[in-house]
C-alpha atoms as a PDB file:
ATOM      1  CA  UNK A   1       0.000   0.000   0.000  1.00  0.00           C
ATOM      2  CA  UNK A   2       1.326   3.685  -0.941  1.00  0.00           C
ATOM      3  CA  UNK A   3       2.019   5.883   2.074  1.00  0.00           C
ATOM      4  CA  UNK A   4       0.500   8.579  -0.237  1.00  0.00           C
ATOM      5  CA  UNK A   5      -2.821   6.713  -0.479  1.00  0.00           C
ATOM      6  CA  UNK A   6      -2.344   6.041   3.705  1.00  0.00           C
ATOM      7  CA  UNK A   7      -1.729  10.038   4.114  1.00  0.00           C
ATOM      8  CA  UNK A   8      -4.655  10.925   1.632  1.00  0.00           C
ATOM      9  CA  UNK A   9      -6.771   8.590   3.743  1.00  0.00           C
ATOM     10  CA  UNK A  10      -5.732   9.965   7.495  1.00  0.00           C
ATOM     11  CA  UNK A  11      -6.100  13.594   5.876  1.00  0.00           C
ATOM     12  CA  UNK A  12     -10.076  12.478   4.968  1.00  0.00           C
ATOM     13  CA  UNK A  13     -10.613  11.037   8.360  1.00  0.00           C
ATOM     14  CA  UNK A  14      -9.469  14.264   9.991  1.00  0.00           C
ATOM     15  CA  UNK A  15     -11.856  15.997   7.476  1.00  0.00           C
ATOM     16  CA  UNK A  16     -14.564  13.407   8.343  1.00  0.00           C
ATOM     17  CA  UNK A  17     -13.940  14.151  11.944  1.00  0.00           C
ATOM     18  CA  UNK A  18     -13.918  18.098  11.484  1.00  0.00           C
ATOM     19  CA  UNK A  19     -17.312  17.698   9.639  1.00  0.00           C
ATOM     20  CA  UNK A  20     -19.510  15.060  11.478  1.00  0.00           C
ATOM     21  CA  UNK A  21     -17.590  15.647  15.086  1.00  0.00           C
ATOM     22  CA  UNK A  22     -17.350  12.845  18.532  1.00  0.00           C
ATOM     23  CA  UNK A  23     -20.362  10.708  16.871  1.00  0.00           C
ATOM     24  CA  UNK A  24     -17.635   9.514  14.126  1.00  0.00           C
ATOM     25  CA  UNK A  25     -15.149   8.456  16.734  1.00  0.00           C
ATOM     26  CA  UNK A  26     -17.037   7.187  19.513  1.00  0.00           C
ATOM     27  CA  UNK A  27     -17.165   3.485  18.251  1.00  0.00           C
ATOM     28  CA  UNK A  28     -13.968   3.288  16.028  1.00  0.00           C
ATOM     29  CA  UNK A  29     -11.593   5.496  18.721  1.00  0.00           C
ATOM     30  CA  UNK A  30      -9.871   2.452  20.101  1.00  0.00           C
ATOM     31  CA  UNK A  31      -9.014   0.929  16.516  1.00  0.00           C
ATOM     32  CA  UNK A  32      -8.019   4.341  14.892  1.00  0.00           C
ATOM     33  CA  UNK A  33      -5.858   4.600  18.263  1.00  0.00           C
ATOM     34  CA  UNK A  34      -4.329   1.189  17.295  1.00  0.00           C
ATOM     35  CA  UNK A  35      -3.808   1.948  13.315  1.00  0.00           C
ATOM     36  CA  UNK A  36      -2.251   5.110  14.237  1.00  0.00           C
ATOM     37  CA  UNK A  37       0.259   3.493  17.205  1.00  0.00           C
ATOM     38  CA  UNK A  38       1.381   0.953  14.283  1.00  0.00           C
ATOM     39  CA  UNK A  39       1.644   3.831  11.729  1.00  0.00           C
ATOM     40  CA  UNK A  40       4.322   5.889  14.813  1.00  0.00           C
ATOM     41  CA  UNK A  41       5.885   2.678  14.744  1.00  0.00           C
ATOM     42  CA  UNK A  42       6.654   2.984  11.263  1.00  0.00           C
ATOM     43  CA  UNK A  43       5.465  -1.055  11.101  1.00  0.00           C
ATOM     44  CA  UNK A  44       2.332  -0.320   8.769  1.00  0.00           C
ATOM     45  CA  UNK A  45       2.522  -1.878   5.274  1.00  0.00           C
ATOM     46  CA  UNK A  46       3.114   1.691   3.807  1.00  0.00           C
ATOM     47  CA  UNK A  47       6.448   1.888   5.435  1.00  0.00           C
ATOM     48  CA  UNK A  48       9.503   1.333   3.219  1.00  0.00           C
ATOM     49  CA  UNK A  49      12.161   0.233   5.771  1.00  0.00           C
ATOM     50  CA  UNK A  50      15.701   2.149   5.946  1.00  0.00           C
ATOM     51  CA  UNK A  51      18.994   0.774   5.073  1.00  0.00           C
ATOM     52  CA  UNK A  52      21.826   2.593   6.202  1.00  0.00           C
ATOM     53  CA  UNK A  53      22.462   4.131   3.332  1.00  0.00           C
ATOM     54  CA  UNK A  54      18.784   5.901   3.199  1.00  0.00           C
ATOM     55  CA  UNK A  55      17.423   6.932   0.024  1.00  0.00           C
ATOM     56  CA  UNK A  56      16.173  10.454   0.700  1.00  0.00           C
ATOM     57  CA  UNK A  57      12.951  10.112  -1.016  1.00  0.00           C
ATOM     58  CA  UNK A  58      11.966   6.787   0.725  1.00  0.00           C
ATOM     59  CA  UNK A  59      12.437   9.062   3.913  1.00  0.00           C
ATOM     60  CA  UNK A  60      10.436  11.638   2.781  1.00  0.00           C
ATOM     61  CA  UNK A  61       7.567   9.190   1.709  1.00  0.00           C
ATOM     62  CA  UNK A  62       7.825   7.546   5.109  1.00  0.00           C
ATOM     63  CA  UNK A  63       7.549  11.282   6.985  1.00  0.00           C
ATOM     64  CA  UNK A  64       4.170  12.382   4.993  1.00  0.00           C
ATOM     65  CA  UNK A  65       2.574   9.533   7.112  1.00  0.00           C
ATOM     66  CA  UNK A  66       4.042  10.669  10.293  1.00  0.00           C
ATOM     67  CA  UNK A  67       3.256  13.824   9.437  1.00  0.00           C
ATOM     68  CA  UNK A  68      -0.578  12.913   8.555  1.00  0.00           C
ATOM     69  CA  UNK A  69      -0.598  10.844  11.461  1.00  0.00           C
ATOM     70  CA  UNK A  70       0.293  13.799  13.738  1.00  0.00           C
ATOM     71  CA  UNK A  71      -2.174  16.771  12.157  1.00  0.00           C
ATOM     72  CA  UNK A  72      -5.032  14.153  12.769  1.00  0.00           C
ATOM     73  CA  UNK A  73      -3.903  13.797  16.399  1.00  0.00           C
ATOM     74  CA  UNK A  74      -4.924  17.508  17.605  1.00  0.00           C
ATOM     75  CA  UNK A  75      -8.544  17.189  15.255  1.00  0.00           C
ATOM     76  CA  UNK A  76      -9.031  14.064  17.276  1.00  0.00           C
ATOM     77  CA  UNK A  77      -8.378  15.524  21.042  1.00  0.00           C
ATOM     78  CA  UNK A  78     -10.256  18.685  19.830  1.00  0.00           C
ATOM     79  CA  UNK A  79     -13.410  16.592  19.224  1.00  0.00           C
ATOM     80  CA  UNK A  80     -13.095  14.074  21.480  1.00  0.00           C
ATOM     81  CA  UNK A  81     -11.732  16.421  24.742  1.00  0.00           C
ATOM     82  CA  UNK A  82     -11.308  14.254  27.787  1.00  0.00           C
ATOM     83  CA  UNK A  83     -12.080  11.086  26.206  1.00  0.00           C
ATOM     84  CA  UNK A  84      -9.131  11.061  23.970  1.00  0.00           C
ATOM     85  CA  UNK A  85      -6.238  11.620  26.718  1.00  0.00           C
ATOM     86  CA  UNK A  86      -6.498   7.790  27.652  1.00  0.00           C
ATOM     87  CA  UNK A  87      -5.998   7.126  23.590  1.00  0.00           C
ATOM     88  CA  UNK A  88      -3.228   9.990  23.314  1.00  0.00           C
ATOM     89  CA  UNK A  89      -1.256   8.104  26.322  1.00  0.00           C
ATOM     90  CA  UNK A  90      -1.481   4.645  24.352  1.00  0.00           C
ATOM     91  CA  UNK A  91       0.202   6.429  21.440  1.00  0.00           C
ATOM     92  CA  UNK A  92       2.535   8.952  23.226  1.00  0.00           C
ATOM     93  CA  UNK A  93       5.383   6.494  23.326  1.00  0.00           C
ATOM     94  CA  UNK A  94       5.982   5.694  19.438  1.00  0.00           C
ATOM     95  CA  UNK A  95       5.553   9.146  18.961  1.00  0.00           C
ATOM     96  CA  UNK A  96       8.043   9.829  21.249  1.00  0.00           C
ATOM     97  CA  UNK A  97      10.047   6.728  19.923  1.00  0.00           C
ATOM     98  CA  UNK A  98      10.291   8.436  16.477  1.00  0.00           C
ATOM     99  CA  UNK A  99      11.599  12.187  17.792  1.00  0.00           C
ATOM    100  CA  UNK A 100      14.612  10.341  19.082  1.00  0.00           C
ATOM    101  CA  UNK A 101      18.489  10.907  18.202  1.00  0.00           C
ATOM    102  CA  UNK A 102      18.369   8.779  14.885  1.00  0.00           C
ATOM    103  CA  UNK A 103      16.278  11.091  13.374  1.00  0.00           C
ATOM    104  CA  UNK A 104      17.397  13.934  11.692  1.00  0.00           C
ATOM    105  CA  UNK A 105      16.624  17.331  13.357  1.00  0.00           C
ATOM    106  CA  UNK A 106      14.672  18.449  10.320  1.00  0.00           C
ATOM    107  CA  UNK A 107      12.715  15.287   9.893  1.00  0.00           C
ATOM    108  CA  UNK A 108      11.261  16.349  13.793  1.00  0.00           C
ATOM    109  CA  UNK A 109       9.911  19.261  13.119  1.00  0.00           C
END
């Protein structure tokens, strides 16, 4: 699967979520929670994995998702307030995981 296609798709659901509000999320919250912890991970099937001599553009492809992954995370604890800190703690770790010294300084912002 394309990480563009996985980007488009998170960038709909955070539209979706904008547009209908908490009624979207209320059922689906703990499996969007899960696809999103996999997609920090960098384990989801969109994920082309790095060899030490990175191709840049296979890095870039692999940072749209993290970056779609983390403008749907504010949309999501807008709408969902107190009910999404439990969620946000489940996935605080990988993100944390990916903003660590490995990374470039430019690929964490």
């Amino acid at each position: 699967m394309s990480s563009e296609v996985v980007s488009t798709a998170i960038d709909c659901i955070g539209e979706l979520v904008k547009m209908i509000g908490p009624l979207l999320l209320e059922n689906y919250l703990p499996d969007l929670t899960h696809s999103l912890g996999i997609l920090l991970k960098g384990q989801g099937k969109c994920h082309i994995p790095m060899e030490d001599d990175e191709d840049e553009i296979d890095n870039e492809t692999n940072i749209k998702v993290f970056e779609a992954v983390t403008d749907l995370l504010p949309i999501i604890s807008k709408t969902m307030t107190t009910s999404f800190t439990e969620s946000f703690m489940d996935l605080y770790p990988s993100l944390v995981s990916y903003l660590n010294v490995k990374n470039e300084i430019a690929d964490q912002m």
